[in-house]
Protein backbone atom coordinates (compact mmCIF):
# COMPACT_ATOMS: atom_id res chain seq x y z
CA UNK A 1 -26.21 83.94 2.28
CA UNK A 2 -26.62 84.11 5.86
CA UNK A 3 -26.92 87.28 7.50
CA UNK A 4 -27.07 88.76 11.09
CA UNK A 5 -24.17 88.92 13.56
CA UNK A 6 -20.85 89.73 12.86
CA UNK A 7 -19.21 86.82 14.12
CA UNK A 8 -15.64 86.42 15.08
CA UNK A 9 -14.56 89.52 14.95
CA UNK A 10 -15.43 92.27 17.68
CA UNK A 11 -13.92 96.42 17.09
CA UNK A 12 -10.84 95.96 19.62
CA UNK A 13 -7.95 96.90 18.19
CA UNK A 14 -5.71 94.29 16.39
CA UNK A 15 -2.04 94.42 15.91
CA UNK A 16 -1.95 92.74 13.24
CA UNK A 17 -3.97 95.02 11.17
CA UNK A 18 -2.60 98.71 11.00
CA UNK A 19 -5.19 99.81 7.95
CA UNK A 20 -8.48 101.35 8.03
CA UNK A 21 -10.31 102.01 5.12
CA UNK A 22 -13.15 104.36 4.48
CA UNK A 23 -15.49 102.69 2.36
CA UNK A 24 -17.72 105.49 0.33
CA UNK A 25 -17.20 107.34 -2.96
CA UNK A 26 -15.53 110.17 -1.15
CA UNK A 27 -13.62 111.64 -3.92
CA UNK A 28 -15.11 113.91 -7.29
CA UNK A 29 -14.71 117.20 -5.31
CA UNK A 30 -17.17 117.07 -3.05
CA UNK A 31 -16.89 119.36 -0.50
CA UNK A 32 -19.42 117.76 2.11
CA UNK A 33 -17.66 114.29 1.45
CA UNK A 34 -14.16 115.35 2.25
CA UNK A 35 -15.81 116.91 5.68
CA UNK A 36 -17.10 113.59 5.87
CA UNK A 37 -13.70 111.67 5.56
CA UNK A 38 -11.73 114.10 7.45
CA UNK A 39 -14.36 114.46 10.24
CA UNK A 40 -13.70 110.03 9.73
CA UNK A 41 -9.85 110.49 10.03
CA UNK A 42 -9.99 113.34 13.22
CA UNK A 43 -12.02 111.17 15.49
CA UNK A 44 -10.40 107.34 14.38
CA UNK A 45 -6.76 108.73 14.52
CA UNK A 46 -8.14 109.45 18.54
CA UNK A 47 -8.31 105.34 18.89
CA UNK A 48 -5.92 104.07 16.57
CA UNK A 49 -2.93 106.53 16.32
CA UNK A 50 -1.10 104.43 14.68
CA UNK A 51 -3.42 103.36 11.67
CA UNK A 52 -3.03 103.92 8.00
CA UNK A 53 -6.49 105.21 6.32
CA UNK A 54 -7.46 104.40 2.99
CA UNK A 55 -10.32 106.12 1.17
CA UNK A 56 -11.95 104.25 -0.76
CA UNK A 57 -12.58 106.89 -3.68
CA UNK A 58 -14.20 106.86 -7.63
CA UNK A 59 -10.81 109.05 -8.64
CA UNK A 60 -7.74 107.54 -7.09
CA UNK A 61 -5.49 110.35 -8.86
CA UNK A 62 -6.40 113.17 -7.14
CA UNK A 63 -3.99 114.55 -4.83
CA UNK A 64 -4.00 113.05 -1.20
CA UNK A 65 -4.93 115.20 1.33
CA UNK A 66 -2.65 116.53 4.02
CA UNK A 67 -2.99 113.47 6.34
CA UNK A 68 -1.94 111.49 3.56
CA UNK A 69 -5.25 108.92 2.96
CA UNK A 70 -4.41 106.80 0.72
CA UNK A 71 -6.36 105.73 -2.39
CA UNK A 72 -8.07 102.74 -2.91
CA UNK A 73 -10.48 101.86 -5.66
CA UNK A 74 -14.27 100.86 -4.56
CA UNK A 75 -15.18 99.48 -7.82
CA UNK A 76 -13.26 97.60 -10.94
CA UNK A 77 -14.35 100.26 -13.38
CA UNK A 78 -11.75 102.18 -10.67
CA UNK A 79 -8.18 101.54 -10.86
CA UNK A 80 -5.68 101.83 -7.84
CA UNK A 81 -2.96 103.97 -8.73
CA UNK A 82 0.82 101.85 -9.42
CA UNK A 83 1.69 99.28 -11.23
CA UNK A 84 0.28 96.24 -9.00
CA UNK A 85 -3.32 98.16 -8.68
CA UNK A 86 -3.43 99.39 -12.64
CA UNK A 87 -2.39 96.00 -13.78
CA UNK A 88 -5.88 94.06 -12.69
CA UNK A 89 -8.49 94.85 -15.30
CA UNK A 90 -5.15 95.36 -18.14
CA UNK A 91 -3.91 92.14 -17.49
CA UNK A 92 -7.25 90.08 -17.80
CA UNK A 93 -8.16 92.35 -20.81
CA UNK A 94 -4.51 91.24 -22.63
CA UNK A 95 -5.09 87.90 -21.33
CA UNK A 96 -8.66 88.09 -23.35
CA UNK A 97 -7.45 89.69 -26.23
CA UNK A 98 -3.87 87.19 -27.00
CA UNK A 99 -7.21 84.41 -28.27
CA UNK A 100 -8.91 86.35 -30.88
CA UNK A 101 -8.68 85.45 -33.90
CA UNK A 102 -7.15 87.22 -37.02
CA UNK A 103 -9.45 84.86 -39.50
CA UNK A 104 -11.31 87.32 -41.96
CA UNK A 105 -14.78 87.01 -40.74
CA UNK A 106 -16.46 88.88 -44.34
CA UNK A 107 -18.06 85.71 -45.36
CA UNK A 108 -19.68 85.49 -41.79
CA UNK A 109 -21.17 88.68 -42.11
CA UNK A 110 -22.48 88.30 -45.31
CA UNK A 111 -24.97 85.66 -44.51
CA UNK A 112 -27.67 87.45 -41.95
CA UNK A 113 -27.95 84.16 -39.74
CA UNK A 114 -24.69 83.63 -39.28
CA UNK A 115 -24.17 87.35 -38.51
CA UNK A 116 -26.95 87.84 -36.34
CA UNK A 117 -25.58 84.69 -33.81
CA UNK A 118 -22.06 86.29 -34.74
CA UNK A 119 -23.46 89.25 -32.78
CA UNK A 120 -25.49 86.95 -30.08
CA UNK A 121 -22.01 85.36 -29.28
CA UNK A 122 -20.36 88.86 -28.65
CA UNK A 123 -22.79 89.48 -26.54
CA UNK A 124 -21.85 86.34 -24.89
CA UNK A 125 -18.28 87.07 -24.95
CA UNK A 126 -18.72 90.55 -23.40
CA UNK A 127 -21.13 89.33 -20.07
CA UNK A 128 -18.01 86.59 -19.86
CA UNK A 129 -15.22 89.31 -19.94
CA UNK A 130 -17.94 91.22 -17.63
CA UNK A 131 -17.98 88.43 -14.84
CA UNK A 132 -13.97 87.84 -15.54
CA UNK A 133 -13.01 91.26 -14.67
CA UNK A 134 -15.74 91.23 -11.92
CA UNK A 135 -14.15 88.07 -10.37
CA UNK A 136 -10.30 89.26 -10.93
CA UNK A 137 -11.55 92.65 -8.51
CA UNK A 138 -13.06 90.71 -6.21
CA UNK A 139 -9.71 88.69 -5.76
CA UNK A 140 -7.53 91.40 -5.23
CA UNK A 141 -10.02 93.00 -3.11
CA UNK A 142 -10.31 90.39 -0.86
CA UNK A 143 -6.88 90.20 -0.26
CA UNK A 144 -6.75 93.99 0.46
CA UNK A 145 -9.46 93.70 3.01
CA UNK A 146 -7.88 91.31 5.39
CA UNK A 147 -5.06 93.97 6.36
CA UNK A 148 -7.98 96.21 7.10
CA UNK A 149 -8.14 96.15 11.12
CA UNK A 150 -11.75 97.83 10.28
CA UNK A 151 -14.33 98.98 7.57
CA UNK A 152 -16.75 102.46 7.82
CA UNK A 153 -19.29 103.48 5.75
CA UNK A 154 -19.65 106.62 6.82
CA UNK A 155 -20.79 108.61 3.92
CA UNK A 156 -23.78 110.28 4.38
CA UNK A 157 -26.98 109.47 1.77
CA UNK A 158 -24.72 106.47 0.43
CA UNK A 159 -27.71 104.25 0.09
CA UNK A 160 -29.06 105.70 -2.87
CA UNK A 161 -31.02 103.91 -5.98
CA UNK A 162 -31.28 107.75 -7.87
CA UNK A 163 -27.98 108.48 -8.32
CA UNK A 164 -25.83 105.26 -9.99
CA UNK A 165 -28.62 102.93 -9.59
CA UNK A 166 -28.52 99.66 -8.49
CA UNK A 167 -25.41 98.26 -9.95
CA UNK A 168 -23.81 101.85 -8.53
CA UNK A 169 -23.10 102.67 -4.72
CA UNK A 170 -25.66 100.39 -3.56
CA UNK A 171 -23.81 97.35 -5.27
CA UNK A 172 -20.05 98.51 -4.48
CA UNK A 173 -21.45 98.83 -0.71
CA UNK A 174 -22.46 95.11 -0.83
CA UNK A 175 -19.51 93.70 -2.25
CA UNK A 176 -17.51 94.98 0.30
CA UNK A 177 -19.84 93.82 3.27
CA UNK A 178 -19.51 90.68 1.57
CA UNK A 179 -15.84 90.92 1.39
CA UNK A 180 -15.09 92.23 4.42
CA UNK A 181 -16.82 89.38 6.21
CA UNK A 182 -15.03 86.85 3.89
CA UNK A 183 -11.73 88.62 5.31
CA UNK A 184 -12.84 88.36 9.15
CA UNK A 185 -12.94 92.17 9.27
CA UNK A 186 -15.44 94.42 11.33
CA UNK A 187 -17.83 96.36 9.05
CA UNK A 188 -18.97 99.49 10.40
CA UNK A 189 -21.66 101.79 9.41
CA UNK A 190 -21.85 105.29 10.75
CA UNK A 191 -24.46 108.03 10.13
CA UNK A 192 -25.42 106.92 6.98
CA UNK A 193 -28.39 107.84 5.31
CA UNK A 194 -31.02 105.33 3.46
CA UNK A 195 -32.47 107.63 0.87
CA UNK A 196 -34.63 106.35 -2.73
CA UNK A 197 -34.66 102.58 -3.24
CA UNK A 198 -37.20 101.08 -5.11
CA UNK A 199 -36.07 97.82 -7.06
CA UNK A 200 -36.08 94.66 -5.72
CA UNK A 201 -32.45 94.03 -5.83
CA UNK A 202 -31.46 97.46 -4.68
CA UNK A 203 -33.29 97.05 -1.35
CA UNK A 204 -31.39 93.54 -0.68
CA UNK A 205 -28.20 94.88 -1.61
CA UNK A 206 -29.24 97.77 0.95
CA UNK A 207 -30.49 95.09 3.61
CA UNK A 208 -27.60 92.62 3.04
CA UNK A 209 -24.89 95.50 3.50
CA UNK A 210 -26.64 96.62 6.60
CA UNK A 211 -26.96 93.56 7.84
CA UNK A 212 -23.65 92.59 8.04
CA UNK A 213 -22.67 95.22 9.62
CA UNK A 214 -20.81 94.77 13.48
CA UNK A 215 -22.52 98.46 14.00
CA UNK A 216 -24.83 100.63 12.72
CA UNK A 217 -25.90 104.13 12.93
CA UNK A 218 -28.38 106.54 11.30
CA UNK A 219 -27.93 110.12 10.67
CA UNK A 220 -31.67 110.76 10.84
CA UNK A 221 -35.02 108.66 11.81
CA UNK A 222 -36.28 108.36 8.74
CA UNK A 223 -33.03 106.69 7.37
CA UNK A 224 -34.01 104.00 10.73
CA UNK A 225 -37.12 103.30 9.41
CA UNK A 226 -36.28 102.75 6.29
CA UNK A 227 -34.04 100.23 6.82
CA UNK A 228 -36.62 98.70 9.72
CA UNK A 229 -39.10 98.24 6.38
CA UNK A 230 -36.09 96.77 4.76
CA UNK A 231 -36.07 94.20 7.13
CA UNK A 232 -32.70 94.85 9.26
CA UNK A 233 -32.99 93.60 12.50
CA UNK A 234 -30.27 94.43 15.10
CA UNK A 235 -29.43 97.52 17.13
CA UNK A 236 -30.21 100.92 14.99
CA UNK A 237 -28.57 103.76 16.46
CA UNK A 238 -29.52 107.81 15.58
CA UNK A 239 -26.91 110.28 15.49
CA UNK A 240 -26.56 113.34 13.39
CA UNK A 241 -24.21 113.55 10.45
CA UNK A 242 -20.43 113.35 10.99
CA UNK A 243 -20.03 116.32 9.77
CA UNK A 244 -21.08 117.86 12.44
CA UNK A 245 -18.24 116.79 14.77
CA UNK A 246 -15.56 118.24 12.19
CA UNK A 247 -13.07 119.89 14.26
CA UNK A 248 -11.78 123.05 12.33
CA UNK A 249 -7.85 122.72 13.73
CA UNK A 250 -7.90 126.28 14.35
CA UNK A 251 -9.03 127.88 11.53
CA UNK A 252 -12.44 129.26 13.52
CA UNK A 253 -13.36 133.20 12.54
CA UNK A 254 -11.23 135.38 13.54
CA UNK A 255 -11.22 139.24 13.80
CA UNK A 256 -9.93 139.09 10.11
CA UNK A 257 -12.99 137.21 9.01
CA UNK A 258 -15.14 139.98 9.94
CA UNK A 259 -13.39 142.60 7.83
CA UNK A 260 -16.25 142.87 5.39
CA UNK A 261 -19.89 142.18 7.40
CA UNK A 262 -21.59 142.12 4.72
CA UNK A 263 -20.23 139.52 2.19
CA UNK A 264 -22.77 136.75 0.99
CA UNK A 265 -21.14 133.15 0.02
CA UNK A 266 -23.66 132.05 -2.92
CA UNK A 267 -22.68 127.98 -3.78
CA UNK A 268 -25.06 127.05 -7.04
CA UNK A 269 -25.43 123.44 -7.85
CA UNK A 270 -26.19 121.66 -11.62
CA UNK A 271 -30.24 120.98 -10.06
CA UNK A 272 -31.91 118.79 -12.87
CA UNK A 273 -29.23 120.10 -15.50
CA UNK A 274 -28.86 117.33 -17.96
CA UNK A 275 -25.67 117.21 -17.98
CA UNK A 276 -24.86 116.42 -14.35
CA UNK A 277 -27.80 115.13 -12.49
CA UNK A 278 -29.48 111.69 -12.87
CA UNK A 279 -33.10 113.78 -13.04
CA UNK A 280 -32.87 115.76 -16.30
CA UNK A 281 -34.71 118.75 -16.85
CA UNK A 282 -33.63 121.42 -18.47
CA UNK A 283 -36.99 123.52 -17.64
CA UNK A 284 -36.43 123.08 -14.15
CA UNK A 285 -32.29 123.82 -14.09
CA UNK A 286 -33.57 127.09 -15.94
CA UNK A 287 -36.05 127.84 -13.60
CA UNK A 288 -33.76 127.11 -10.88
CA UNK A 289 -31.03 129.49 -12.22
CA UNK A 290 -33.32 132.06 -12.83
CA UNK A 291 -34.12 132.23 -9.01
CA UNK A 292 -31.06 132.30 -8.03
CA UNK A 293 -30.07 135.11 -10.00
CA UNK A 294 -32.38 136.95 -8.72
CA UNK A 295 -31.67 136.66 -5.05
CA UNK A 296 -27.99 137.38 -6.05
CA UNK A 297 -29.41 140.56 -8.24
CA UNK A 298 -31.36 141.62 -4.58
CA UNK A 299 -28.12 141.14 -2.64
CA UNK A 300 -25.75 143.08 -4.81
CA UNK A 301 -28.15 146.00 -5.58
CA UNK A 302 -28.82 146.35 -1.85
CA UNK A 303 -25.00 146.88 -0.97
CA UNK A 304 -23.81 143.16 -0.32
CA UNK A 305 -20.55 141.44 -1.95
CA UNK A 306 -21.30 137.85 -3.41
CA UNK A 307 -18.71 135.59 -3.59
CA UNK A 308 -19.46 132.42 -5.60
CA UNK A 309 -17.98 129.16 -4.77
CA UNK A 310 -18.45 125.25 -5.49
CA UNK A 311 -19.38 122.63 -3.36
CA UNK A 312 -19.28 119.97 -5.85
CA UNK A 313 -16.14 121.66 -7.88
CA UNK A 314 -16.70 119.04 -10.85
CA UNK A 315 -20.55 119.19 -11.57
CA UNK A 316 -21.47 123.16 -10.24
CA UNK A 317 -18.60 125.04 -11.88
CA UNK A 318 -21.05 125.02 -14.87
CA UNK A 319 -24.27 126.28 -13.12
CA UNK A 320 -21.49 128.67 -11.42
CA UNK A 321 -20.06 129.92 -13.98
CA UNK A 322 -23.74 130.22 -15.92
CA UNK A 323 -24.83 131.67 -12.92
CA UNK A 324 -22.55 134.59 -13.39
CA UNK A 325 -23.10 135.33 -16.87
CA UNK A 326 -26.64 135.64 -16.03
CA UNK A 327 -26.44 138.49 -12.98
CA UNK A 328 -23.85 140.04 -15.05
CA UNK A 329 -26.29 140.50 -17.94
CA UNK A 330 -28.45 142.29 -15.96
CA UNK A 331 -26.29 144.00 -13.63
CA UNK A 332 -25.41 147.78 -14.04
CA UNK A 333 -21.61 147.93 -14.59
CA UNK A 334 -20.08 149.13 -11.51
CA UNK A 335 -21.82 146.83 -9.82
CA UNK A 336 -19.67 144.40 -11.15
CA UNK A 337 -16.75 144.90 -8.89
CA UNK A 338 -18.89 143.39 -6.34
CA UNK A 339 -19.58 140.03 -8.12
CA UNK A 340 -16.59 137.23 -7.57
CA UNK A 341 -15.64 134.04 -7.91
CA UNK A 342 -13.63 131.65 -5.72
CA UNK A 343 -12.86 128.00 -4.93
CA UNK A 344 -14.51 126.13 -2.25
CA UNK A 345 -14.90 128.71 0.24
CA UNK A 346 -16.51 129.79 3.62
CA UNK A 347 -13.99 131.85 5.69
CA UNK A 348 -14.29 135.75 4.66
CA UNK A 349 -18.09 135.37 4.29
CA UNK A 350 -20.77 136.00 6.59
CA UNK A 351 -23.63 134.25 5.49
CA UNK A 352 -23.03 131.74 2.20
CA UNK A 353 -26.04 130.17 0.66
CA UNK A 354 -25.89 126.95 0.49
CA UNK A 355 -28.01 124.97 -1.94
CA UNK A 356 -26.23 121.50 -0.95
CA UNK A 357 -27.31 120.37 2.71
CA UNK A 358 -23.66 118.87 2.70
CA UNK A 359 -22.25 122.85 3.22
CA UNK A 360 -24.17 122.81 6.53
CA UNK A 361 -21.92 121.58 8.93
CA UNK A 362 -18.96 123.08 7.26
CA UNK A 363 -20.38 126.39 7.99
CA UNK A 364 -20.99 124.98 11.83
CA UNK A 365 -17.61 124.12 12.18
CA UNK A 366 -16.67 127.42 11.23
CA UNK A 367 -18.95 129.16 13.35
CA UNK A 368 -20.74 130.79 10.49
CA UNK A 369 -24.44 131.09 9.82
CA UNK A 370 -25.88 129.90 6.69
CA UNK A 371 -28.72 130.41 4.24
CA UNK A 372 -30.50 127.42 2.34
CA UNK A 373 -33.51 126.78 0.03
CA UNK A 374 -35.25 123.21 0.12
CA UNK A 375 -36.47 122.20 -3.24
């Protein structure tokens, strides 16, 4: 595969291609991805008014936002909501499934050779159906991407080995470079972040996607140099995270905001908990909650209101609601009317805590100051 230059196609705008999708898993309630895609859709609805923008998501059924982005899947293990999207993998799995046979395979099993390459050829049969449903995506997503008019990665600490591995993000990212140039369409990376990537492969898909890239930028230096070791030549541009240019339509502080000075937002995240995070540790998520509890204990014995709130509303509503339990236990009872709970949440608050670097520029964008603690 040759890579470099972006040729024949250039970012002008093209008639003939009214879609734009945003390539990134921006879905599973993340809070600093959706500033991410709607920070995306504020500043590209500025040059192309009249584009459609598709997010390119891990959980096409949640509900679209209010400018309507439309779901597409960034992997096969994804399907696209409707009948044409939902009938790709189903179709090649009932094509697969019409040729087995009904023959009662007892005797095979009984004899430990012929069950043991019985087993080798299921194997077999599964990498086949593997690359089949692999191939039948790739299709379909090829066709998709040539009504895109352009492609942006523009999802943070995408290039990541930690979380997914290899064959995750880092993969899904390539496949669609390599699409998009198949398709003719621009590929555009913005702010990203090169974080943890130490196989082999993982550093060429990294490299490869980069590469092929019409334009590039990096949300920090150190995300530049890594992908200078990589080996990605080309113009490397350094801007800060998206984020930060999220316009807040209105919904700054207001006098209303200030009507209690002394709430504290508190957002807890599942750190090392082995349910959630790719580093398990139970020791550590302990340890972790512990501390927290204890600054929360400080704030509410010292006059504050805490309001907790999610920033990753699937994984932390655990270490939230754990959280709770925990000052509760040790909290003298009215105290207690103090202590709340609320959705994703910033307005009303002060200063919230935020454990996730992605809450940062939300609070920016509301004008409100924020508290963190680096691990």
């Amino acid at each position: 595969m040759r890579l470099g230059k972006h040729k024949g196609t250039s970012l002008k705008q093209d008639s003939r291609r009214n879609k734009i999708g945003l390539l990134g898993p921006f879905s599973f309630g993340n809070l600093g991805n959706a500033a991410l895609q709607q920070t995306l859709v504020q500043h590209l609805t500025k040059h192309f008014p009249n584009a459609e923008f598709y997010g390119c998501c891990i959980d096409p059924e949640e509900h679209a936002d209010a400018r309507q982005i439309l779901p597409f899947p960034i992997s096969r293990h994804v399907l696209r909501p409707g009948p044409q999207g939902a009938s790709v993998l189903n179709r090649v799995k009932e094509n697969a499934s019409q040729g087995k046979p009904k023959a009662n395979l007892r005797w095979i099993k009984s004899a430990p050779l012929l069950s043991s390459l019985l087993s080798a050829a299921r194997i077999v049969g599964f990498k086949a159906g593997e690359i089949r449903e692999e191939l039948a995506f790739c299709s379909e997503a090829h066709r998709f991407a040539k009504e895109f008019r352009l492609l942006v990665v523009g999802l943070g600490g995408v290039f990541d080995e930690v979380w997914g591995g290899k064959w995750g993000d880092l993969y899904s990212i390539f496949r669609w470079a390599v699409l998009a140039r198949l398709a003719g369409t621009p590929l555009v990376h913005l702010s990203i972040g090169v974080e943890e990537i130490n196989s082999r492969l993982g550093r060429f898909f990294c490299r490869a996607a980069l590469s092929m890239a019409a334009y590039r930028s990096f949300r920090d230096v150190g995300s530049k140099q890594k992908a200078e070791a990589l080996g990605v030549k080309g113009e490397k541009h350094v801007f800060p995270d998206l984020a930060f240019a999220l316009e807040n339509g209105g919904c700054g502080r207001t006098a209303a905001d200030h009507r209690n000075p002394r709430a504290v937002g508190v957002s807890p995240m599942a750190y090392c908990d082995p349910r959630f995070w790719p580093i398990k540790d139970f020791s550590k998520y302990q340890n972790y909650l512990k501390k927290l509890s204890s600054f929360v204990l400080w704030l509410l014995r010292n006059g504050y209101e805490v309001v907790l709130f999610p920033t990753q509303v699937r994984m932390d509503r655990s270490a939230m609601e754990e959280l709770k339990a925990s000052v509760l236990e040790d909290l003298p009872r009215d105290l207690h009317a103090r202590l709340s709970v609320a959705k994703i949440r910033t307005r009303g608050c002060d200063v919230p805590a935020a454990w996730r670097h992605t809450l940062l520029p939300c609070g920016h964008a509301r004008a409100c100051p924020l508290g963190c603690e680096q691990d």
